[in-house]
C-alpha atoms as a PDB file:
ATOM      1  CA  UNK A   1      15.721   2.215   7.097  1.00  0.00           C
ATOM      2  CA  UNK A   2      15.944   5.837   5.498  1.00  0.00           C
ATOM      3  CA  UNK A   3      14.308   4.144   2.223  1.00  0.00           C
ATOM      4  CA  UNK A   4      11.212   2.633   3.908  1.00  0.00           C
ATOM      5  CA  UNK A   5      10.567   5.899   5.526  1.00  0.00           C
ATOM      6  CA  UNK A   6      10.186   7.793   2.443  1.00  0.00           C
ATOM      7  CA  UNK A   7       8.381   5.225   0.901  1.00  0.00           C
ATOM      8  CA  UNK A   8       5.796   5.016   3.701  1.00  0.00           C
ATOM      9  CA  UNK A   9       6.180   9.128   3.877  1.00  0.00           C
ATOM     10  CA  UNK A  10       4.869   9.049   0.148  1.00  0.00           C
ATOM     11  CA  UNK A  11       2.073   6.683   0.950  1.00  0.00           C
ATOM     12  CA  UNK A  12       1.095   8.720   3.594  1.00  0.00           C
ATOM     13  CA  UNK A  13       0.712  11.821   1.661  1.00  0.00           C
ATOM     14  CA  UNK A  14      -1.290  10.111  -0.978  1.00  0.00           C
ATOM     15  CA  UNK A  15      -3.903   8.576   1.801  1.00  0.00           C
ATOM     16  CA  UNK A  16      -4.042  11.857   3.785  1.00  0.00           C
ATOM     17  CA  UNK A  17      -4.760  13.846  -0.008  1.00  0.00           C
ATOM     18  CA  UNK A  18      -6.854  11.050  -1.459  1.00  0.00           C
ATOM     19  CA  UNK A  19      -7.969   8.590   1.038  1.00  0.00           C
ATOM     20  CA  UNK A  20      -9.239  10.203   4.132  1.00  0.00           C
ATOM     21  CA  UNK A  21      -5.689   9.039   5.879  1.00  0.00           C
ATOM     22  CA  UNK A  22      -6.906   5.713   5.043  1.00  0.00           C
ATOM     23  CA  UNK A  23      -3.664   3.187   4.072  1.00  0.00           C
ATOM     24  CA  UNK A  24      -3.701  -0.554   5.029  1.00  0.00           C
ATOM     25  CA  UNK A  25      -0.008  -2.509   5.326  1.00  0.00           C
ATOM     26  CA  UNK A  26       0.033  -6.131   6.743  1.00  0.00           C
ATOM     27  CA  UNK A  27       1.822  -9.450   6.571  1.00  0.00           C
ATOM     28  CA  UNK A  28       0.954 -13.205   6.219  1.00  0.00           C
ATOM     29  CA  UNK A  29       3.056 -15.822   6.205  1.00  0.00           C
ATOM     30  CA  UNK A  30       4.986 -15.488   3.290  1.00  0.00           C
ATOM     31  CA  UNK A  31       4.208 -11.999   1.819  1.00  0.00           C
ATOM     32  CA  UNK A  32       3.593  -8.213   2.631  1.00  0.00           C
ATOM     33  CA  UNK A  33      -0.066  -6.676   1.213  1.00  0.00           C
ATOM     34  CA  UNK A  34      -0.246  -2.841   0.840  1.00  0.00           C
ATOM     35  CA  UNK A  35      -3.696  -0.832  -0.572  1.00  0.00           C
ATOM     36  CA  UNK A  36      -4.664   2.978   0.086  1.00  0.00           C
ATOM     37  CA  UNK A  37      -8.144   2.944   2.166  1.00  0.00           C
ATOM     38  CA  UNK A  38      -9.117  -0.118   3.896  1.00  0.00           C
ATOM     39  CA  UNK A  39      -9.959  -3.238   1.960  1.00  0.00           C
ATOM     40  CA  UNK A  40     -13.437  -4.181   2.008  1.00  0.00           C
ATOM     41  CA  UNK A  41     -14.889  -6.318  -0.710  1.00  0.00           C
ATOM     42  CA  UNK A  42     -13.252  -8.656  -3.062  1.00  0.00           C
ATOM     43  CA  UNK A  43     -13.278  -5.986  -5.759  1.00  0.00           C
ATOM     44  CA  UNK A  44     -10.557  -4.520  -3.378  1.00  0.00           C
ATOM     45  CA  UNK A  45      -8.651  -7.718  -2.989  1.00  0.00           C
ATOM     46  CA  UNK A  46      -8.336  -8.157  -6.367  1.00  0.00           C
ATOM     47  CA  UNK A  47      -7.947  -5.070  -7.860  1.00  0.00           C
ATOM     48  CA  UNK A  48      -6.199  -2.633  -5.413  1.00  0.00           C
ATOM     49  CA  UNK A  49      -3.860  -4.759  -3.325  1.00  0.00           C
ATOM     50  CA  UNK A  50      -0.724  -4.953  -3.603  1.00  0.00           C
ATOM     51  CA  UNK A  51       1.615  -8.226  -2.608  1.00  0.00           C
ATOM     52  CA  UNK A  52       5.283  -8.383  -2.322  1.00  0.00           C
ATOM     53  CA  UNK A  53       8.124 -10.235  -0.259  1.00  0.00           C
ATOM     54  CA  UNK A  54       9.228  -7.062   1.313  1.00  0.00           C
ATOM     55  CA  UNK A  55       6.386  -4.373   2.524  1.00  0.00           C
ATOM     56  CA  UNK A  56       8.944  -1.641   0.787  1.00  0.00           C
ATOM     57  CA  UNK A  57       8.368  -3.531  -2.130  1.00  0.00           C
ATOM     58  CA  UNK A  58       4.440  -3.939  -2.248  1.00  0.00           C
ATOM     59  CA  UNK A  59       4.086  -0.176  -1.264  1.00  0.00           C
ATOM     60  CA  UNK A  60       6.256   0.537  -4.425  1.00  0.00           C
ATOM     61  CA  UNK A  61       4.020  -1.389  -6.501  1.00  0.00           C
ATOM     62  CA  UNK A  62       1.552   1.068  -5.607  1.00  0.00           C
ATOM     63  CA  UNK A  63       3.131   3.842  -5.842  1.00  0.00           C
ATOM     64  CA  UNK A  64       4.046   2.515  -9.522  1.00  0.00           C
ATOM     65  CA  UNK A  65       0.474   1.755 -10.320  1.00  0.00           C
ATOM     66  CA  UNK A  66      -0.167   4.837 -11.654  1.00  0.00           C
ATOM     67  CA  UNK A  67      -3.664   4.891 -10.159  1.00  0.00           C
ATOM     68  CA  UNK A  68      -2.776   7.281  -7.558  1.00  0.00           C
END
């Protein structure tokens, strides 16, 4: 549990600095989606959103990213 906490402690930092506080984390069926702000157009889907199996996992992909 420790892990996801400072995961999700690092994306918070980043979308209180960057984003206005805005972060968006949710789950479908199969897979977790992750994105600082709030998606809003398909530029967003496609570009800045991040899908993984585990929501640790898509909020280190953008961590990774390097765009943040």
């Amino acid at each position: 549990m420790k892990v996801i906490e400072t995961i999700f402690e690092k994306c918070v930092k980043i979308a209180n600095k960057k984003f206005d506080g805005h972060m968006t984390l949710y789950k479908f069926t199969t897979n977790w989606k992750f994105c600082f702000g709030t998606p809003n157009d398909l530029f967003d889907i496609e570009e800045n959103i991040y899908t993984a199996k585990t929501a640790n996992s898509a909020m280190k992909k953008a961590l990774k990213s390097g765009k943040y």
